[in-house]
Protein backbone atom coordinates (compact mmCIF):
# COMPACT_ATOMS: atom_id res chain seq x y z
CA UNK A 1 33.71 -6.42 15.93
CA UNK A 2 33.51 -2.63 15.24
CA UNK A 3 30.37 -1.12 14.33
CA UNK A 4 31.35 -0.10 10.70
CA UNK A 5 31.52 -4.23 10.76
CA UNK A 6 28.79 -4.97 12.05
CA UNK A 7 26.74 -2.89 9.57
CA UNK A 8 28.08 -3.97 7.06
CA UNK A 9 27.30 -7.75 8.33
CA UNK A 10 23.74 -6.93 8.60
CA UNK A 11 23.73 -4.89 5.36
CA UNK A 12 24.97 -8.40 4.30
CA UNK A 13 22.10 -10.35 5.67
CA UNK A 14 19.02 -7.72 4.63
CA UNK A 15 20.53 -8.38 1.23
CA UNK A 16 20.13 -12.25 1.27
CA UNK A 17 17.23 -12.54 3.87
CA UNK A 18 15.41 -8.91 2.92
CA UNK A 19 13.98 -8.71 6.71
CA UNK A 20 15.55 -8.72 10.10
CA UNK A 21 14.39 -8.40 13.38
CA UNK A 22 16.41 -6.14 15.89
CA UNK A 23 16.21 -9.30 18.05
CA UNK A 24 17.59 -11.29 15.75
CA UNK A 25 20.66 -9.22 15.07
CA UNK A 26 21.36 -8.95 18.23
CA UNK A 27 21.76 -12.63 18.83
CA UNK A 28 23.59 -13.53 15.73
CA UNK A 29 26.28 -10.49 16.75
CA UNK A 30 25.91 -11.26 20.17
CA UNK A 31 25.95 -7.72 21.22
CA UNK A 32 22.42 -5.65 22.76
CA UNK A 33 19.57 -4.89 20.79
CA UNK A 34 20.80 -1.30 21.81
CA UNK A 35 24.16 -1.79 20.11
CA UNK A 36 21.79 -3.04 17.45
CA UNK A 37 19.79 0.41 17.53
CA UNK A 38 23.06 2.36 17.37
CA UNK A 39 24.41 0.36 14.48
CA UNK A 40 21.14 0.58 12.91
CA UNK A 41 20.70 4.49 13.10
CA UNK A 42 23.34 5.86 10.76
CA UNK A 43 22.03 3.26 8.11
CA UNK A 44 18.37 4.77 8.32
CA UNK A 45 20.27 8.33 7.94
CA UNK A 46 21.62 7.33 5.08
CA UNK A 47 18.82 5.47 3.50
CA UNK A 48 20.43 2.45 3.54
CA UNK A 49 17.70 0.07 5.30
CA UNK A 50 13.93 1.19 6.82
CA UNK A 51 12.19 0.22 10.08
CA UNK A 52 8.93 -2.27 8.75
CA UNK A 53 5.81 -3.37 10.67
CA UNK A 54 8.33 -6.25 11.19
CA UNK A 55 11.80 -5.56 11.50
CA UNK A 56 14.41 -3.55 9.36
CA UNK A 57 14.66 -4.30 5.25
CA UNK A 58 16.62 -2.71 2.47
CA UNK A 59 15.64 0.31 0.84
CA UNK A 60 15.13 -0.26 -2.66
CA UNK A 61 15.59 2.14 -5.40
CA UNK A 62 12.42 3.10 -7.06
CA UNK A 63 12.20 4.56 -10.14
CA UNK A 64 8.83 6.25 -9.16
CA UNK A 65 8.35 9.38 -6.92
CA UNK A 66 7.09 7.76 -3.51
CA UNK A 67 3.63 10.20 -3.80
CA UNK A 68 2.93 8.09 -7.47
CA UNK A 69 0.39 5.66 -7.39
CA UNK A 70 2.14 2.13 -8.75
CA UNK A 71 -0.60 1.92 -11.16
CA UNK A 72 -1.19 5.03 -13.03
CA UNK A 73 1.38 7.05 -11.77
CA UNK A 74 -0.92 10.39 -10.64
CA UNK A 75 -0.31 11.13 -7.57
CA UNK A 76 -1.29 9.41 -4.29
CA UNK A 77 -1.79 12.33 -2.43
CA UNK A 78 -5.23 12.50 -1.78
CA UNK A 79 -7.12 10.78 1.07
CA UNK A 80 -8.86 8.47 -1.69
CA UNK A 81 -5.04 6.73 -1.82
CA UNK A 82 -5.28 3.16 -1.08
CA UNK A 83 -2.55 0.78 0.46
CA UNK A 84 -1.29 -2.60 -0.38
CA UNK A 85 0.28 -4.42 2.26
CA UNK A 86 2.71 -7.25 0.99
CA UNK A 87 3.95 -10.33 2.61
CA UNK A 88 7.78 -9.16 2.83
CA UNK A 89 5.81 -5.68 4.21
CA UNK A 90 6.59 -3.29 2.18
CA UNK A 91 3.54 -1.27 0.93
CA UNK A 92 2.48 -0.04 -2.74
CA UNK A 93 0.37 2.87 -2.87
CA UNK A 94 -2.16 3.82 -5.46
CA UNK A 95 -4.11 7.03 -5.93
CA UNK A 96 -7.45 6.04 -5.89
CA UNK A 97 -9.52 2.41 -5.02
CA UNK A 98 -10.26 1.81 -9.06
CA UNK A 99 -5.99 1.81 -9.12
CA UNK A 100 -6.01 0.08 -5.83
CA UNK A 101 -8.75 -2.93 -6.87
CA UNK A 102 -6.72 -3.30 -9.96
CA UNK A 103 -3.34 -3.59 -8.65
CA UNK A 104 -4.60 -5.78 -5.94
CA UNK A 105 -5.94 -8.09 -8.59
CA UNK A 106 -2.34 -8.04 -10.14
CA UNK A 107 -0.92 -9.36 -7.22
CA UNK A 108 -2.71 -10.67 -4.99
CA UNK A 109 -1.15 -13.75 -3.94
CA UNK A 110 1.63 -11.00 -2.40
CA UNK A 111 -0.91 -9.15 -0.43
CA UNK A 112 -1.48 -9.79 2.99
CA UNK A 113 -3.65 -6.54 3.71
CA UNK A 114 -5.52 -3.33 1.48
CA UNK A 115 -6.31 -0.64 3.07
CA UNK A 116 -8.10 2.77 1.79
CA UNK A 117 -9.87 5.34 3.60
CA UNK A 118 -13.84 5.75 3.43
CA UNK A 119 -15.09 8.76 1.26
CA UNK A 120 -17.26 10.26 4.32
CA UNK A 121 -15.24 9.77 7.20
CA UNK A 122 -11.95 9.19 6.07
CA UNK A 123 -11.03 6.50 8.58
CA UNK A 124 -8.48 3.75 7.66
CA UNK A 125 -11.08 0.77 6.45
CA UNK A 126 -10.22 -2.61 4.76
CA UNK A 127 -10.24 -2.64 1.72
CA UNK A 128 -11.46 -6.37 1.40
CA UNK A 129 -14.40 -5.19 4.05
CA UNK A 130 -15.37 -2.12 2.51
CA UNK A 131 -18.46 -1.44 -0.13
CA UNK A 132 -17.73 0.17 -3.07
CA UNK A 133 -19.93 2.58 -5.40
CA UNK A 134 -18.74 2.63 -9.14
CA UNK A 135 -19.55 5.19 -11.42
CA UNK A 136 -21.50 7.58 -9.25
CA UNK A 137 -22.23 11.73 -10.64
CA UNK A 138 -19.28 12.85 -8.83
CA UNK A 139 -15.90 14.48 -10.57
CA UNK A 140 -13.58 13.39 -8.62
CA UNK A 141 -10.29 14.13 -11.05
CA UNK A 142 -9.15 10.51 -11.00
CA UNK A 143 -9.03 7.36 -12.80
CA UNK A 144 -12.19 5.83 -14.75
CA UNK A 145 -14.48 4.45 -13.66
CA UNK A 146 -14.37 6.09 -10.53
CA UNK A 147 -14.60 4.37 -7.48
CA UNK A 148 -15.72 5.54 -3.99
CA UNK A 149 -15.25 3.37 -0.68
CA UNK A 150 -17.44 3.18 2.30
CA UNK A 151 -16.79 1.44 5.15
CA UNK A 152 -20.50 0.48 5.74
CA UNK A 153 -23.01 -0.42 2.94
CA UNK A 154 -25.50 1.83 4.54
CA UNK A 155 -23.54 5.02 3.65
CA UNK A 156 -22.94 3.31 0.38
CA UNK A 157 -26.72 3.24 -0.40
CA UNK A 158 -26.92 7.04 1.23
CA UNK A 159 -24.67 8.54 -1.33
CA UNK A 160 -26.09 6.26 -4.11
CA UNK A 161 -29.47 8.14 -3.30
CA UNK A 162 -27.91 11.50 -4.53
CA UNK A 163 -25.02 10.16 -6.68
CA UNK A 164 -26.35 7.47 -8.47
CA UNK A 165 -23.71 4.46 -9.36
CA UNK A 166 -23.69 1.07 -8.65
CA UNK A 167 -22.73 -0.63 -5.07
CA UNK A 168 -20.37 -3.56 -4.90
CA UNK A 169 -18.35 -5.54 -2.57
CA UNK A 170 -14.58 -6.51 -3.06
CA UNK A 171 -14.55 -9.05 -5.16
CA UNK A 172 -17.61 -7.86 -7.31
CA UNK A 173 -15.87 -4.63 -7.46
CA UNK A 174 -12.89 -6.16 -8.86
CA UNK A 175 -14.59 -7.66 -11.33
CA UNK A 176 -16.47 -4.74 -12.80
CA UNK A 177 -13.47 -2.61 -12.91
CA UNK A 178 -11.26 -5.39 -14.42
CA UNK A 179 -14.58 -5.84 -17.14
CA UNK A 180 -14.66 -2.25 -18.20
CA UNK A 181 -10.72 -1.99 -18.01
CA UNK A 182 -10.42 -4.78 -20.69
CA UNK A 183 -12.95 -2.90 -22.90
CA UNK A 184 -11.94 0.50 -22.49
CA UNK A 185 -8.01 0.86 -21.16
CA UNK A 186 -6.90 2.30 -17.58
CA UNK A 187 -7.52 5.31 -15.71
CA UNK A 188 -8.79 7.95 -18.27
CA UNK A 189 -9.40 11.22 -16.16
């Protein structure tokens, strides 16, 4: 089989299966997961497929810039950007935790992992681990209420000294945002 076939064959299988490992290929084509890397590389040129925390998958065509947060659209920029990891492992990004809490409640049953950054150190935390403080004195040019993360509740309850706001966990979070969401509408700056 020539290579131009054999991409096309895996094209082929992303499209019904939408992840492959390089392993995998490599046995169904019986060739070497190198071949399988050569094959593989003009199609990431190109755009066609992606390397994933678990294989290779399609690229799909987005309508949205890939720096726009999936919920509001502002841009995810900023180190307050939080991640959604779902089960076929591709990732959603939102600008802020409010965004990120909101679009996790949307879909939850898809997510196997959210991640966002904590406001002091900005280390990668869970999201589902981390304390949140709503509606503290701080501008921070995003969505409403805002929403800070910490990674311990002991920060949390530092900050709230100057800040003021209200500390939560996850799923209390969640709540609260989804409450004033319902009586107020999304992300007013």
């Amino acid at each position: 089989m020539l290579p131009i076939d054999r991409q096309q064959q895996i094209l082929n299988w992303l499209k019904e299966e939408g992840t492959l490992r390089v392993s995998d290929i490599s046995s169904r084509l019986e060739v070497s997961e190198m071949t399988v890397y050569r094959d593989l590389k003009p199609l990431m040129d190109t755009n066609k497929i992606k390397k994933t925390s678990n294989g290779i998958s399609t690229m799909e065509s987005h309508s949205l810039p890939s720096d726009s947060c999936i919920y509001c659209l502002k841009s995810t920029t900023s180190r307050r950007s939080v991640q959604l990891v779902k089960k076929d492992h591709t990732i959603e990004q939102t600008c802020c935790p409010h965004c990120g809490l909101l679009r996790y409640e949307d879909i939850k049953e898809d997510v196997v992992q959210i991640l966002c950054r904590d406001f002091l150190t900005d280390m990668t935390i869970s999201g589902k681990t981390a304390t949140y403080l709503i509606d503290a004195d701080l501008n921070l040019n995003c969505c409403q209420p805002q929403v800070i993360a910490f990674d311990s509740r002991k920060q949390g309850e530092q900050f709230q000294t100057g800040f003021r706001g209200k500390l939560h966990n996850f799923q209390q979070a969640i709540s609260v945002i989804s409450r004033d969401m319902q009586e107020s509408g999304c992300c007013q700056d």
